[in-house]
PDB file of N, CA and C in Angstrom:
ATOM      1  N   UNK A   1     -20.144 -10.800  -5.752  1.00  0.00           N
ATOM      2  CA  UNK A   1     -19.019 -10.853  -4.839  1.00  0.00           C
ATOM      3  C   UNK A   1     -19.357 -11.836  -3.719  1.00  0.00           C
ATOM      4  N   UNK A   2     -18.602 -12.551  -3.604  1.00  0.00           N
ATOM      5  CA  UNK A   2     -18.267 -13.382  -1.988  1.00  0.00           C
ATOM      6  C   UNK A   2     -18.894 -12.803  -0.975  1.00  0.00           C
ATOM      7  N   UNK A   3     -19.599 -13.802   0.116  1.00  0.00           N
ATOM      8  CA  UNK A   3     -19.708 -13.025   1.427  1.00  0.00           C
ATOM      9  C   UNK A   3     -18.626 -12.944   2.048  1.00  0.00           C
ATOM     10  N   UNK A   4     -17.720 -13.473   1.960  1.00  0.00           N
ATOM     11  CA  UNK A   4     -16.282 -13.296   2.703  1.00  0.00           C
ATOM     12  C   UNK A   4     -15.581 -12.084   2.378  1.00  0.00           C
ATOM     13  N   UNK A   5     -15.892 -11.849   0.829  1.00  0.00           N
ATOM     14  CA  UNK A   5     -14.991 -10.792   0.093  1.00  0.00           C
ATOM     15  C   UNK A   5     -15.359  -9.222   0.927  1.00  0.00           C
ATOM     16  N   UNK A   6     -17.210  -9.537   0.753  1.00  0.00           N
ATOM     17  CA  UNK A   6     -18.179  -8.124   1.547  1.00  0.00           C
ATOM     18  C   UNK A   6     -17.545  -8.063   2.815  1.00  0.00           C
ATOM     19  N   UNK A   7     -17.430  -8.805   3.607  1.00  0.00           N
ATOM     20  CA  UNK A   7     -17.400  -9.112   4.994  1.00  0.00           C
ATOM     21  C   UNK A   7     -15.820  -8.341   5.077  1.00  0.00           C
ATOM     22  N   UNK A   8     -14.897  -8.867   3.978  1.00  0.00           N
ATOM     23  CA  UNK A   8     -13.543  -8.193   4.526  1.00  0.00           C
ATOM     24  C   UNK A   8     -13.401  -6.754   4.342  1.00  0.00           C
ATOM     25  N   UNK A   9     -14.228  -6.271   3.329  1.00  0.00           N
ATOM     26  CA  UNK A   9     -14.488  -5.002   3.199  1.00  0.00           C
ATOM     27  C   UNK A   9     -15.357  -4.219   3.661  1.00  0.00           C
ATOM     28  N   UNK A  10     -15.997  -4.566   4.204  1.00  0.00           N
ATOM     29  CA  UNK A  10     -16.798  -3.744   5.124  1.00  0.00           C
ATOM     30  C   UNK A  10     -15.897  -3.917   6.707  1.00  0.00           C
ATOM     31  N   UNK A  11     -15.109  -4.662   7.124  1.00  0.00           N
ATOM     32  CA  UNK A  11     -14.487  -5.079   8.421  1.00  0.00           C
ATOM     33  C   UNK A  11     -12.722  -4.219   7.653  1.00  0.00           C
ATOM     34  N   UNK A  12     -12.685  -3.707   6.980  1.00  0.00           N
ATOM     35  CA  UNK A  12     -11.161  -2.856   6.741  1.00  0.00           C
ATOM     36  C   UNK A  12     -11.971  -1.292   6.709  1.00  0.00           C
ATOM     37  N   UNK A  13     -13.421  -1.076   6.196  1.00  0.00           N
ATOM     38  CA  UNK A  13     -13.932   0.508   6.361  1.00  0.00           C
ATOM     39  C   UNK A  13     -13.786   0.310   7.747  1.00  0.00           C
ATOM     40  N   UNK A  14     -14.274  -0.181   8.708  1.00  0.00           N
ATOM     41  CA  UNK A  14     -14.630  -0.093  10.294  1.00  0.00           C
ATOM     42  C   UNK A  14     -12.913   0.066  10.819  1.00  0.00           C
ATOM     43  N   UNK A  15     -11.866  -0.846  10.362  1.00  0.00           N
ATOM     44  CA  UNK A  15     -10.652  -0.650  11.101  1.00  0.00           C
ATOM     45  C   UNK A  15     -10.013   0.629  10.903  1.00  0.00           C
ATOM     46  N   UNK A  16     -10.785   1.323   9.412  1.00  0.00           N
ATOM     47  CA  UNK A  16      -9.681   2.510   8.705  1.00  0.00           C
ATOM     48  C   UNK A  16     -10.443   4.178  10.060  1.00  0.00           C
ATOM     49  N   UNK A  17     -12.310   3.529  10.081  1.00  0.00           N
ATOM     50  CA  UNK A  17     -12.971   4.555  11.324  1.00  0.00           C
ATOM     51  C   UNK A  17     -11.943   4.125  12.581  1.00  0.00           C
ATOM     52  N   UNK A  18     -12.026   2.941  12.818  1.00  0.00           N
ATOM     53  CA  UNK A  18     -11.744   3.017  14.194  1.00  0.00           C
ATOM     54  C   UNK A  18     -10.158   3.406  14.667  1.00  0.00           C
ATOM     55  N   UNK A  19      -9.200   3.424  13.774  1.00  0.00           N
ATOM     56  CA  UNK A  19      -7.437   3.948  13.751  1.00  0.00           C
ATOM     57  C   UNK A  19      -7.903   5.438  13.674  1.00  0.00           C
ATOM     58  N   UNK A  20      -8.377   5.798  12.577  1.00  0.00           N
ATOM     59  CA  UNK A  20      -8.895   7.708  12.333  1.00  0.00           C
ATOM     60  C   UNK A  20      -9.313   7.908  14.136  1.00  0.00           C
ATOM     61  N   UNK A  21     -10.098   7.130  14.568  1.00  0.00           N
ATOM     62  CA  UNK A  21     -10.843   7.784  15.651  1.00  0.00           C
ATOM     63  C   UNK A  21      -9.643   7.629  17.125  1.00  0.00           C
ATOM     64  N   UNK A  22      -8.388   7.001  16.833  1.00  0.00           N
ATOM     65  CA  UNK A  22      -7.572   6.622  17.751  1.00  0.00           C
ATOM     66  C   UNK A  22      -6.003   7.275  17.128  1.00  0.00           C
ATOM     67  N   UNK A  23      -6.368   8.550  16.179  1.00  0.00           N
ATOM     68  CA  UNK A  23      -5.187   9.016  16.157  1.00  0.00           C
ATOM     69  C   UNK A  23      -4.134   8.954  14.904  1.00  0.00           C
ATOM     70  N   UNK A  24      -4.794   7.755  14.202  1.00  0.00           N
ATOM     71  CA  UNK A  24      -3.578   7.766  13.785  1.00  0.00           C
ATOM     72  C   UNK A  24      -4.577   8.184  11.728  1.00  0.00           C
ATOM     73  N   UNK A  25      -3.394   8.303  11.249  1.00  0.00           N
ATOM     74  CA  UNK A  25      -3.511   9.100   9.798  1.00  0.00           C
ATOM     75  C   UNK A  25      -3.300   7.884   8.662  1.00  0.00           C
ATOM     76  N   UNK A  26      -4.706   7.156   7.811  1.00  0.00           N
ATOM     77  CA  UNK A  26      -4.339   6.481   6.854  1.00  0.00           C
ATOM     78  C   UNK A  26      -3.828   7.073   5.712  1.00  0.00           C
ATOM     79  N   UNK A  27      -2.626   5.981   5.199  1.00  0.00           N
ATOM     80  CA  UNK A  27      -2.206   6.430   4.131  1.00  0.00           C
ATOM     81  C   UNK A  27      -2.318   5.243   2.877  1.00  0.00           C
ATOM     82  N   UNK A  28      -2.379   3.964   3.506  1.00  0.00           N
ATOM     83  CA  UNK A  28      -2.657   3.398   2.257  1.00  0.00           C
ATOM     84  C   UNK A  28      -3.791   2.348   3.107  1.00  0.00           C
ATOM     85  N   UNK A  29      -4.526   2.068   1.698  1.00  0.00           N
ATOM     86  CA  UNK A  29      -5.373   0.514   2.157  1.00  0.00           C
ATOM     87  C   UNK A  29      -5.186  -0.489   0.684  1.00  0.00           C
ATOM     88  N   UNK A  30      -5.045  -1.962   1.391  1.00  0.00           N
ATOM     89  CA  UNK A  30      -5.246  -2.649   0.230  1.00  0.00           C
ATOM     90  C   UNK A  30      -3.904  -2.174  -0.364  1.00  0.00           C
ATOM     91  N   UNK A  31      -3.156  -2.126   0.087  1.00  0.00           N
ATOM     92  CA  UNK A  31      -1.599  -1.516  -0.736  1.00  0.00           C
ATOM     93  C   UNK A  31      -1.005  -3.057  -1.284  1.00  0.00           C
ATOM     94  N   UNK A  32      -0.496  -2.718  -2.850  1.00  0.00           N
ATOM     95  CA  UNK A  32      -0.548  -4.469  -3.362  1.00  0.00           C
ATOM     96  C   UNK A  32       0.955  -4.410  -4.167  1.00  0.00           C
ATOM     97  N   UNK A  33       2.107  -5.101  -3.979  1.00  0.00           N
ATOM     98  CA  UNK A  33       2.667  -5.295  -4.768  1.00  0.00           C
ATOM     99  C   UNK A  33       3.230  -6.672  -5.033  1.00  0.00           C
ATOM    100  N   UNK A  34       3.116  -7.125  -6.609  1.00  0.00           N
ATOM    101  CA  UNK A  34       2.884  -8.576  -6.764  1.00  0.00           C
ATOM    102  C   UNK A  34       2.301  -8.879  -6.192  1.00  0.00           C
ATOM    103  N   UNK A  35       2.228 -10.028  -5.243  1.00  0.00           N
ATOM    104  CA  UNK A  35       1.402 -11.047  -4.646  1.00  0.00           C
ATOM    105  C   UNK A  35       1.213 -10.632  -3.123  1.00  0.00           C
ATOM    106  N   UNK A  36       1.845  -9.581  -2.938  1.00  0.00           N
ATOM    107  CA  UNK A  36       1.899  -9.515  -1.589  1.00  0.00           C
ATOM    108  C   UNK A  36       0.644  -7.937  -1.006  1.00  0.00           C
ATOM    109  N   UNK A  37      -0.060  -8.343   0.134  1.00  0.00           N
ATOM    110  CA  UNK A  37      -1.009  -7.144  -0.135  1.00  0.00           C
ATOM    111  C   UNK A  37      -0.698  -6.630   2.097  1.00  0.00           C
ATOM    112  N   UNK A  38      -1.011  -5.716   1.591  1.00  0.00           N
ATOM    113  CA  UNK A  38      -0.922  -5.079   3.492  1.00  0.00           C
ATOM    114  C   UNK A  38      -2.537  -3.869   3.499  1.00  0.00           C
ATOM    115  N   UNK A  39      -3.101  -4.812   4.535  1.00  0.00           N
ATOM    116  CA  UNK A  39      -4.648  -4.405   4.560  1.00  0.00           C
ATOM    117  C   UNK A  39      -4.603  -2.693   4.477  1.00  0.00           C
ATOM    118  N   UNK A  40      -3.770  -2.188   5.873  1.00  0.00           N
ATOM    119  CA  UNK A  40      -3.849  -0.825   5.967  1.00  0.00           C
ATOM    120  C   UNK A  40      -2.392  -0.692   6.163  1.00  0.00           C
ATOM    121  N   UNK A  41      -1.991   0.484   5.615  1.00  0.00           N
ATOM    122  CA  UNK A  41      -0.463   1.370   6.506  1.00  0.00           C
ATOM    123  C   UNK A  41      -1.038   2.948   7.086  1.00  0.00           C
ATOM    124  N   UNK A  42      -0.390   2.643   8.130  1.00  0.00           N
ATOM    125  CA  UNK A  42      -1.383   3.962   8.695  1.00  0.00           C
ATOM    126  C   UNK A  42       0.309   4.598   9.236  1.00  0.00           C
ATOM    127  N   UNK A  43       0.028   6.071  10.068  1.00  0.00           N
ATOM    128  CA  UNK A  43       1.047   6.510  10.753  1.00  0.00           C
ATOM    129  C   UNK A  43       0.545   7.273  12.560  1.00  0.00           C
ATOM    130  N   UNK A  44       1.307   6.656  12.827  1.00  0.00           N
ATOM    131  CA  UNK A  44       0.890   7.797  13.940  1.00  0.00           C
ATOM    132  C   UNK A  44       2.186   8.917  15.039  1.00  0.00           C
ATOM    133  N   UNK A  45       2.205   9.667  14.830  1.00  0.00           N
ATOM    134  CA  UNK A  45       3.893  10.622  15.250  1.00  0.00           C
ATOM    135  C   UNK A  45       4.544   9.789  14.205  1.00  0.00           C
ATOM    136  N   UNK A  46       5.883   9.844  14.420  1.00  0.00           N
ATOM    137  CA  UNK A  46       7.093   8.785  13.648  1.00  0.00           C
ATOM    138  C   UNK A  46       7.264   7.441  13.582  1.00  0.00           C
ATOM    139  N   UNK A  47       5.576   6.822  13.864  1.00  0.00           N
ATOM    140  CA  UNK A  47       5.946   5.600  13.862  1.00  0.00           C
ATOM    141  C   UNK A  47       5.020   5.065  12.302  1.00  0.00           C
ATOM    142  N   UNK A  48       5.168   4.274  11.415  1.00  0.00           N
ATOM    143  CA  UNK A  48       4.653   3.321  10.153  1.00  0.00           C
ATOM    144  C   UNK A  48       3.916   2.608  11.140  1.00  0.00           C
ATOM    145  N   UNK A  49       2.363   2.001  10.595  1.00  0.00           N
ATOM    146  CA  UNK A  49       2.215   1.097  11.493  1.00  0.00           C
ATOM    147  C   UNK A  49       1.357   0.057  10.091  1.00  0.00           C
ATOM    148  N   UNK A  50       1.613  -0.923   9.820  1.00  0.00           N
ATOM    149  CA  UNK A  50       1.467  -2.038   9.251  1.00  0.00           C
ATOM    150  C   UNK A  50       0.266  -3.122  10.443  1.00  0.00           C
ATOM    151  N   UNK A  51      -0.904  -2.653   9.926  1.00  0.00           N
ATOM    152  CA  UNK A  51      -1.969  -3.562  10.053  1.00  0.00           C
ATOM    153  C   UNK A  51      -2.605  -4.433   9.178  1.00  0.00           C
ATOM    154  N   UNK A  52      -2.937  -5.925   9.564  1.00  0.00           N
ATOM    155  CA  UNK A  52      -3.693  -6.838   9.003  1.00  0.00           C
ATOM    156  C   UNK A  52      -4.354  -6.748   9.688  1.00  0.00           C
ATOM    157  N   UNK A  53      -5.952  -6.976   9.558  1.00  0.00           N
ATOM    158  CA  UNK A  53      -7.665  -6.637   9.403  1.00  0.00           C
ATOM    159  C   UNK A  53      -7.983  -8.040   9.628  1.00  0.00           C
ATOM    160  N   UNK A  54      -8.229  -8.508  10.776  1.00  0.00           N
ATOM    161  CA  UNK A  54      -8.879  -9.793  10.523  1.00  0.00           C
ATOM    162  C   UNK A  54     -10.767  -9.668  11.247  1.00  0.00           C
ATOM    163  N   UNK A  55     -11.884 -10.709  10.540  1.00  0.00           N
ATOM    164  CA  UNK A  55     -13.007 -10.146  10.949  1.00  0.00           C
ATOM    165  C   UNK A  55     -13.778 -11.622  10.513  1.00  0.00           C
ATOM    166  N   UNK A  56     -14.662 -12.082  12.247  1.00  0.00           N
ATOM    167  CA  UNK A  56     -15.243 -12.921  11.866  1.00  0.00           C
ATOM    168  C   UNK A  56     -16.699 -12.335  12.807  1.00  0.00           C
ATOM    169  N   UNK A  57     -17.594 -13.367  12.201  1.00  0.00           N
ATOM    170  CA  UNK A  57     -19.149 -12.707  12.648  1.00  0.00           C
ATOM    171  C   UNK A  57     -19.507 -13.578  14.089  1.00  0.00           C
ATOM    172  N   UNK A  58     -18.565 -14.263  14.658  1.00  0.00           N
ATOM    173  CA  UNK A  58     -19.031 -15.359  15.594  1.00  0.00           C
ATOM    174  C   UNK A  58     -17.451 -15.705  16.062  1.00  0.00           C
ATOM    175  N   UNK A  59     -17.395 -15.580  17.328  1.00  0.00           N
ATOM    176  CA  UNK A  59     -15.972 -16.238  18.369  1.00  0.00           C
ATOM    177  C   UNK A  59     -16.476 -17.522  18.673  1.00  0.00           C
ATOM    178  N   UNK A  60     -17.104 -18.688  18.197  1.00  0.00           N
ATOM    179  CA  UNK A  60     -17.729 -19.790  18.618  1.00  0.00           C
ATOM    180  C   UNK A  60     -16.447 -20.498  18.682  1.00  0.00           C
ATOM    181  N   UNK A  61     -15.716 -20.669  17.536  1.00  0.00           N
ATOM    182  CA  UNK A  61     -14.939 -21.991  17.271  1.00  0.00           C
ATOM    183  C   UNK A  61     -13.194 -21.343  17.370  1.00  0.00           C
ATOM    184  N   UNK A  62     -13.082 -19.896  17.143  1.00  0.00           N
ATOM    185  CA  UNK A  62     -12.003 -19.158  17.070  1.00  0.00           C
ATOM    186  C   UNK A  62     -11.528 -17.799  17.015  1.00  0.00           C
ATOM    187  N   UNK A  63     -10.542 -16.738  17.646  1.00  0.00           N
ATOM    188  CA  UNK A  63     -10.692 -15.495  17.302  1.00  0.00           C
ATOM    189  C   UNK A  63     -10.137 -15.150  15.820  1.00  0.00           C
ATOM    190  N   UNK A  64     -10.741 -13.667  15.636  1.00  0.00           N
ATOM    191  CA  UNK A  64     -10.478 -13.495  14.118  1.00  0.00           C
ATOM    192  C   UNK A  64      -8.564 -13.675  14.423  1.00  0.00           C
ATOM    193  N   UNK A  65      -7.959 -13.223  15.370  1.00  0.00           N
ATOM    194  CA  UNK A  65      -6.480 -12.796  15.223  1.00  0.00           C
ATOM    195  C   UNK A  65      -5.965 -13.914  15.206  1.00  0.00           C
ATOM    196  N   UNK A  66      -6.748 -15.447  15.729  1.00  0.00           N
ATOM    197  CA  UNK A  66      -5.996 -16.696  15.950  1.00  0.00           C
ATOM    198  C   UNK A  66      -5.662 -17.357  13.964  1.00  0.00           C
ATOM    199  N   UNK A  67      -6.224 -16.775  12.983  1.00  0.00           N
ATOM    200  CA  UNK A  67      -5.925 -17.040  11.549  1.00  0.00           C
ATOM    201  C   UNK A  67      -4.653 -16.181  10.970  1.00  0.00           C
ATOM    202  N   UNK A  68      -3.826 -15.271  11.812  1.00  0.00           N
ATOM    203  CA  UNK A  68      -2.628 -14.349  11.272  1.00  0.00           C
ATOM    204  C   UNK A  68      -1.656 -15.936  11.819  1.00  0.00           C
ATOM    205  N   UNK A  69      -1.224 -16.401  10.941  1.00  0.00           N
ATOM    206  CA  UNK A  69      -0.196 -17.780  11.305  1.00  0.00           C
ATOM    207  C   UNK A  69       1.350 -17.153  11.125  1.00  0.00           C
ATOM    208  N   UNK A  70       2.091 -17.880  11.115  1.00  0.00           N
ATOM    209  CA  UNK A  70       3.000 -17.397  11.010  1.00  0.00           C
ATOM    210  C   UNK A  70       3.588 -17.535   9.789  1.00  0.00           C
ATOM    211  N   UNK A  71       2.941 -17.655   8.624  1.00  0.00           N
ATOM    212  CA  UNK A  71       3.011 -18.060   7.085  1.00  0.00           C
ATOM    213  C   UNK A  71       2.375 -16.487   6.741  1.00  0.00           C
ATOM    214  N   UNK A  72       1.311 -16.433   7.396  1.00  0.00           N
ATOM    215  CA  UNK A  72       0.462 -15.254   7.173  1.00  0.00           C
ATOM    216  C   UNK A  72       1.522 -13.611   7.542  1.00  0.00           C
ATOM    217  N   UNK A  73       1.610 -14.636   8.604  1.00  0.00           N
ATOM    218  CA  UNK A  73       2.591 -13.184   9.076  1.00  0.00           C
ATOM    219  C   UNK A  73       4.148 -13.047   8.138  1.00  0.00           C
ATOM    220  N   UNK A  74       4.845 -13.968   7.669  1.00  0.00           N
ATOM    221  CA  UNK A  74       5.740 -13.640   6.815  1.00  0.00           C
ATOM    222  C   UNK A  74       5.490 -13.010   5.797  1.00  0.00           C
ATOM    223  N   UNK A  75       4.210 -13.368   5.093  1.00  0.00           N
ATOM    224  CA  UNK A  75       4.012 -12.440   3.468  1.00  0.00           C
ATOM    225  C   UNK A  75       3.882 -11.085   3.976  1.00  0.00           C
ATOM    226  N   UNK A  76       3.392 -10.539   5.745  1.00  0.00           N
ATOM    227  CA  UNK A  76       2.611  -9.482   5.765  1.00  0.00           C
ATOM    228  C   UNK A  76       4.753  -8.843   5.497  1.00  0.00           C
ATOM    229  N   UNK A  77       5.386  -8.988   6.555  1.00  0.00           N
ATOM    230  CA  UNK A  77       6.639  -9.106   6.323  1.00  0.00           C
ATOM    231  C   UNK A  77       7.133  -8.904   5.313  1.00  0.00           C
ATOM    232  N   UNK A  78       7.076  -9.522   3.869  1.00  0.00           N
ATOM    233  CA  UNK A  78       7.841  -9.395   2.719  1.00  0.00           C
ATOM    234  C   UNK A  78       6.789  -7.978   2.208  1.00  0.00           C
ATOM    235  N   UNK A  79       5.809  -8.257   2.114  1.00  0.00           N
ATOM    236  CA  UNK A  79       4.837  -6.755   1.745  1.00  0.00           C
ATOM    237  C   UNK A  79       5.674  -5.406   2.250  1.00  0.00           C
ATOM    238  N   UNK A  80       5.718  -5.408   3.586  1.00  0.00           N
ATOM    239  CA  UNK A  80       6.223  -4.722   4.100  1.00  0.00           C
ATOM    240  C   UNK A  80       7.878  -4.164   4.072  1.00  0.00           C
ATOM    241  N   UNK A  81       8.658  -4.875   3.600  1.00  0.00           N
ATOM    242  CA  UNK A  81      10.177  -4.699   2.988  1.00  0.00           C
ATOM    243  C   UNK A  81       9.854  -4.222   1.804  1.00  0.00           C
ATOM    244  N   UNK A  82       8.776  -4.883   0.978  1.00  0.00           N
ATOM    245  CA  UNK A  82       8.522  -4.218  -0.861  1.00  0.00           C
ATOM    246  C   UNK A  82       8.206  -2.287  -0.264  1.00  0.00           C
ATOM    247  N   UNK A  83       7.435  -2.239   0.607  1.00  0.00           N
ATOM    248  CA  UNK A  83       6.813  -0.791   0.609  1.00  0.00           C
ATOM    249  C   UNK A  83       8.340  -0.203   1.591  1.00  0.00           C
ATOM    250  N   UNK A  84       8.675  -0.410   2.369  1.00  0.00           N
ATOM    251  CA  UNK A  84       9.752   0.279   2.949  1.00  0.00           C
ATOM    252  C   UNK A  84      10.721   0.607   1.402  1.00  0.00           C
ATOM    253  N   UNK A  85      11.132  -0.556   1.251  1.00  0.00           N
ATOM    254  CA  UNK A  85      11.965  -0.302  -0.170  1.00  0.00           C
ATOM    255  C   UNK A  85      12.022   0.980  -0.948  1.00  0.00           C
ATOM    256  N   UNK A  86      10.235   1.183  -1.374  1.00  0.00           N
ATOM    257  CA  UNK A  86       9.557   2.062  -1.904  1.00  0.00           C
ATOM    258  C   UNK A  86       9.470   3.213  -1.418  1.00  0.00           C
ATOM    259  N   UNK A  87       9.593   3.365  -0.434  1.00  0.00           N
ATOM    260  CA  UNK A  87       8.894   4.642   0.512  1.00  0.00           C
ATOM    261  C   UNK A  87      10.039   4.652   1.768  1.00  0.00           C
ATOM    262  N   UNK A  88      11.582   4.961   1.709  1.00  0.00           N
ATOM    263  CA  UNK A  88      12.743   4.597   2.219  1.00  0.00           C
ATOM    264  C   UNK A  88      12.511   6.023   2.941  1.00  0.00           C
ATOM    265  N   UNK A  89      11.592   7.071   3.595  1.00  0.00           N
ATOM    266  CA  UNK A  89      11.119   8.437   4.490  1.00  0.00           C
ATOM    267  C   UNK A  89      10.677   7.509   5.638  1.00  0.00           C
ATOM    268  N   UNK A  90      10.415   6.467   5.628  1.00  0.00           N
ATOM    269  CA  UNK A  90       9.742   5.795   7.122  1.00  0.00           C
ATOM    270  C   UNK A  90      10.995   4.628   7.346  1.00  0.00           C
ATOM    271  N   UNK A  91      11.314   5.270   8.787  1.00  0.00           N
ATOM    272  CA  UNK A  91      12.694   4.336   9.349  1.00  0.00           C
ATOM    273  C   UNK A  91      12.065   3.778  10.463  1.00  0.00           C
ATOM    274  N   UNK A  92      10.831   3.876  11.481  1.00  0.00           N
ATOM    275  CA  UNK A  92      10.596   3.186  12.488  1.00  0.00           C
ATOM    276  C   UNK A  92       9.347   2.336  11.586  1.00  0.00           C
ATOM    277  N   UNK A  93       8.782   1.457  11.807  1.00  0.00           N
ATOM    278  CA  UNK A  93       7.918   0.806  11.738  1.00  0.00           C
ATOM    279  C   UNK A  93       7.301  -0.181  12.964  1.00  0.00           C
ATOM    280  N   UNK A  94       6.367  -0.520  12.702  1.00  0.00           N
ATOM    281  CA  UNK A  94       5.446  -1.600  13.535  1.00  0.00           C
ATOM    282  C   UNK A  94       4.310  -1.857  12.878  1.00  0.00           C
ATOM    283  N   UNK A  95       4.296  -3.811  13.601  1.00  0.00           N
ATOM    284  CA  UNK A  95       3.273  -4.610  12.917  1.00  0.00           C
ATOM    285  C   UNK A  95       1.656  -4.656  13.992  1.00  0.00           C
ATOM    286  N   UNK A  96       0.980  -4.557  13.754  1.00  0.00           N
ATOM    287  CA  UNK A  96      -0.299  -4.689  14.329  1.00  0.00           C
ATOM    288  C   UNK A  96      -1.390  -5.770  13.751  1.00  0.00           C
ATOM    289  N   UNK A  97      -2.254  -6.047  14.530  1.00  0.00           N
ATOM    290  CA  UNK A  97      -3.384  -6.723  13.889  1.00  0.00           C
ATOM    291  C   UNK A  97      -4.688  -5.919  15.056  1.00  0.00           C
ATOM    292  N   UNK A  98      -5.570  -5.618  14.266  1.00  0.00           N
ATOM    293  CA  UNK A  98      -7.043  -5.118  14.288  1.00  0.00           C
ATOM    294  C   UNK A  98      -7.907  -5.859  14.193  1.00  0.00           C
ATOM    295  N   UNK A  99      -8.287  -6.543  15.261  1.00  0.00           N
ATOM    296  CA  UNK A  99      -9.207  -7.915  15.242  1.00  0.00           C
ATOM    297  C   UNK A  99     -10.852  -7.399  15.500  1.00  0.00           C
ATOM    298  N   UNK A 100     -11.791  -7.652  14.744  1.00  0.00           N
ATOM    299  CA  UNK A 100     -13.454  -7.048  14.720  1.00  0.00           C
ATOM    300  C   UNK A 100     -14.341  -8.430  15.031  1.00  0.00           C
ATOM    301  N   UNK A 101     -14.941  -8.789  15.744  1.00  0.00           N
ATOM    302  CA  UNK A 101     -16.028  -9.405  16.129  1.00  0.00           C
ATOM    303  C   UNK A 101     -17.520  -9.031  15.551  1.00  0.00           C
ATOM    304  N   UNK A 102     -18.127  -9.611  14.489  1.00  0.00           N
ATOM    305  CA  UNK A 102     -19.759  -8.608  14.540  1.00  0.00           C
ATOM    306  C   UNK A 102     -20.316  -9.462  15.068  1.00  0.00           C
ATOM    307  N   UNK A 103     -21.039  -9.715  16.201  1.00  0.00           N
ATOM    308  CA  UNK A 103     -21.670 -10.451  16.910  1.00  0.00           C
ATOM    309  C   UNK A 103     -22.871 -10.264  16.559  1.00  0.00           C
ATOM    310  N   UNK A 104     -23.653 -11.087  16.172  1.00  0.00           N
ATOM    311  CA  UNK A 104     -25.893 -10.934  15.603  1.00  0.00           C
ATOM    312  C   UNK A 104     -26.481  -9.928  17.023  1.00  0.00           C
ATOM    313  N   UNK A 105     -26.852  -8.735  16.757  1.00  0.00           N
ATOM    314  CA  UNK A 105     -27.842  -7.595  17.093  1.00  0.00           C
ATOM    315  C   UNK A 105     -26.750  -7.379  18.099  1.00  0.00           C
ATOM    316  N   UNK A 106     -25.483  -7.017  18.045  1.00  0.00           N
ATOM    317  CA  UNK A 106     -24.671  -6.540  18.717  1.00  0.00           C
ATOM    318  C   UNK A 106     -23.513  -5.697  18.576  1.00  0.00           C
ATOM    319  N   UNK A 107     -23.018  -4.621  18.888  1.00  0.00           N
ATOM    320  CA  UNK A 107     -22.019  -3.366  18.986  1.00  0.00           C
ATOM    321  C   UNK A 107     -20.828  -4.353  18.578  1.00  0.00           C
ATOM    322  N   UNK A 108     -20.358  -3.918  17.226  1.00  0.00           N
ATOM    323  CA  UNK A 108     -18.484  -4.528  17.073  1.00  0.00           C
ATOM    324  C   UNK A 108     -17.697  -4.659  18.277  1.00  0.00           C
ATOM    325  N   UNK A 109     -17.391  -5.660  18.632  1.00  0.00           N
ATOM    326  CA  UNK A 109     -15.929  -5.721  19.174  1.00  0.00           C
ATOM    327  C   UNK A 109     -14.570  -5.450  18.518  1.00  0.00           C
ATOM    328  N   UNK A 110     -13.860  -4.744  19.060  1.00  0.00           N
ATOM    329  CA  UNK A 110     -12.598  -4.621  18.366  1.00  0.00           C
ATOM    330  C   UNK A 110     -11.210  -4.951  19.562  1.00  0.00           C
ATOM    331  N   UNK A 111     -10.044  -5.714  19.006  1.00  0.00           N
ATOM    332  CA  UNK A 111      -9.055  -5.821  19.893  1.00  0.00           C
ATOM    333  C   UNK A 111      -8.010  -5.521  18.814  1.00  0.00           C
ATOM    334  N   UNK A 112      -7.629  -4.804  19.266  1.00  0.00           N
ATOM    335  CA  UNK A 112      -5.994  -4.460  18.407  1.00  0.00           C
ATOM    336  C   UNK A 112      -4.822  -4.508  19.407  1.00  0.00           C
ATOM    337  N   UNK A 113      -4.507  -5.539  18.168  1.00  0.00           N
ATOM    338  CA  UNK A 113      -3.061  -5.914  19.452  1.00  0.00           C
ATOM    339  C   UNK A 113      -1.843  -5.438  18.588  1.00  0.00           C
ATOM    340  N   UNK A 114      -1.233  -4.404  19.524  1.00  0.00           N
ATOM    341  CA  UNK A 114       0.119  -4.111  18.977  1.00  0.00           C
ATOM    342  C   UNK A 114       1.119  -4.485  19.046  1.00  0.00           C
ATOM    343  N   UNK A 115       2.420  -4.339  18.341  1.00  0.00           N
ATOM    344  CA  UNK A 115       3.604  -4.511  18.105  1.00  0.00           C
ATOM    345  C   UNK A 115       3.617  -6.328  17.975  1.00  0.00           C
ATOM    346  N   UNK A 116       3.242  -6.444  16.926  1.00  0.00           N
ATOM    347  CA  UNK A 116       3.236  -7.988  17.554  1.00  0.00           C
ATOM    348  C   UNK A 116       4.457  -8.793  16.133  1.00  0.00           C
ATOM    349  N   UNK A 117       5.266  -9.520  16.929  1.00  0.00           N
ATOM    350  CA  UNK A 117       6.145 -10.354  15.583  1.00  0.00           C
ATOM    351  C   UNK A 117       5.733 -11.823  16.005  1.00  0.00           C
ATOM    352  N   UNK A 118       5.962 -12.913  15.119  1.00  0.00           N
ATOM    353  CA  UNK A 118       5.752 -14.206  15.135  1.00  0.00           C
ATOM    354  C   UNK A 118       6.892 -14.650  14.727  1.00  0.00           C
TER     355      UNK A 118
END
C-alpha cells in the first residue's frame, strides 16, 4: 500500500476518535457510491454531518484543508445527494472538513471547520 493510502487511513481512524470524543455518533466511513466517496457521515442531535478528512505530516508549503477545491468540494456534494437520496430520514444536513497536522515528535493538530460551502 501507498504511504499516502496509510497516511489517509490512519488520519480518518484519528477523525472517526476525535468526532466520537466531541459528541457526535459515526455512521458511515468511506461510504462509496460509483465514483463518488464521503470520508465520514457522522450525526450529531438532528443534524447529518458530511466530513472530508484531509491530513498532511508538515504545514511547510500548505494546510491539509487548503487541497478541498472547489472541484473537490462538488463531488463531496454529488456523494452527498446519492446518500440523501438513499437515506431520505435525514432532512438537515452539513458539510465539514477535519483538518490533522502530524507534525515529527509532536501531539496531532486538528482544525475542523464547520458548515463550510464553496
Amino acid at each position: 500500500m501507498a504511504t499516502h493510502n496509510q497516511l489517509g487511513k490512519v488520519a480518518e481512524e484519528m477523525a472517526a476518535h476525535y468526532l466520537e470524543d466531541k459528541g457526535y455518533e459515526i455512521l458511515f466511513r468511506n461510504w462509496r457510491h460509483s465514483h463518488y466517496e464521503i470520508d465520514i457521515i457522522a450525526r450529531k442531535k438532528d443534524l447529518l454531518h458530511i466530513v472530508e478528512v484531509k491530513c498532511l505530516k508538515s504545514t511547510s508549503f500548505c494546510y491539509p484543508e487548503d487541497s478541498v477545491t472547489k472541484r473537490k468540494f462538488k463531488f463531496l456534494l454529488n456523494a452527498a445527494d446519492e446518500f440523501l437520496f438513499l437515506h431520505p430520514e435525514f432532512r438537515f444536513v452539513q458539510y465539514d472538513i477535519l483538518s490533522i497536522t502530524l507534525p515529527k515528535n509532536k501531539q496531532p493538530e486538528y482544525f475542523f471547520i464547520e458548515d463550510v460551502y464553496l
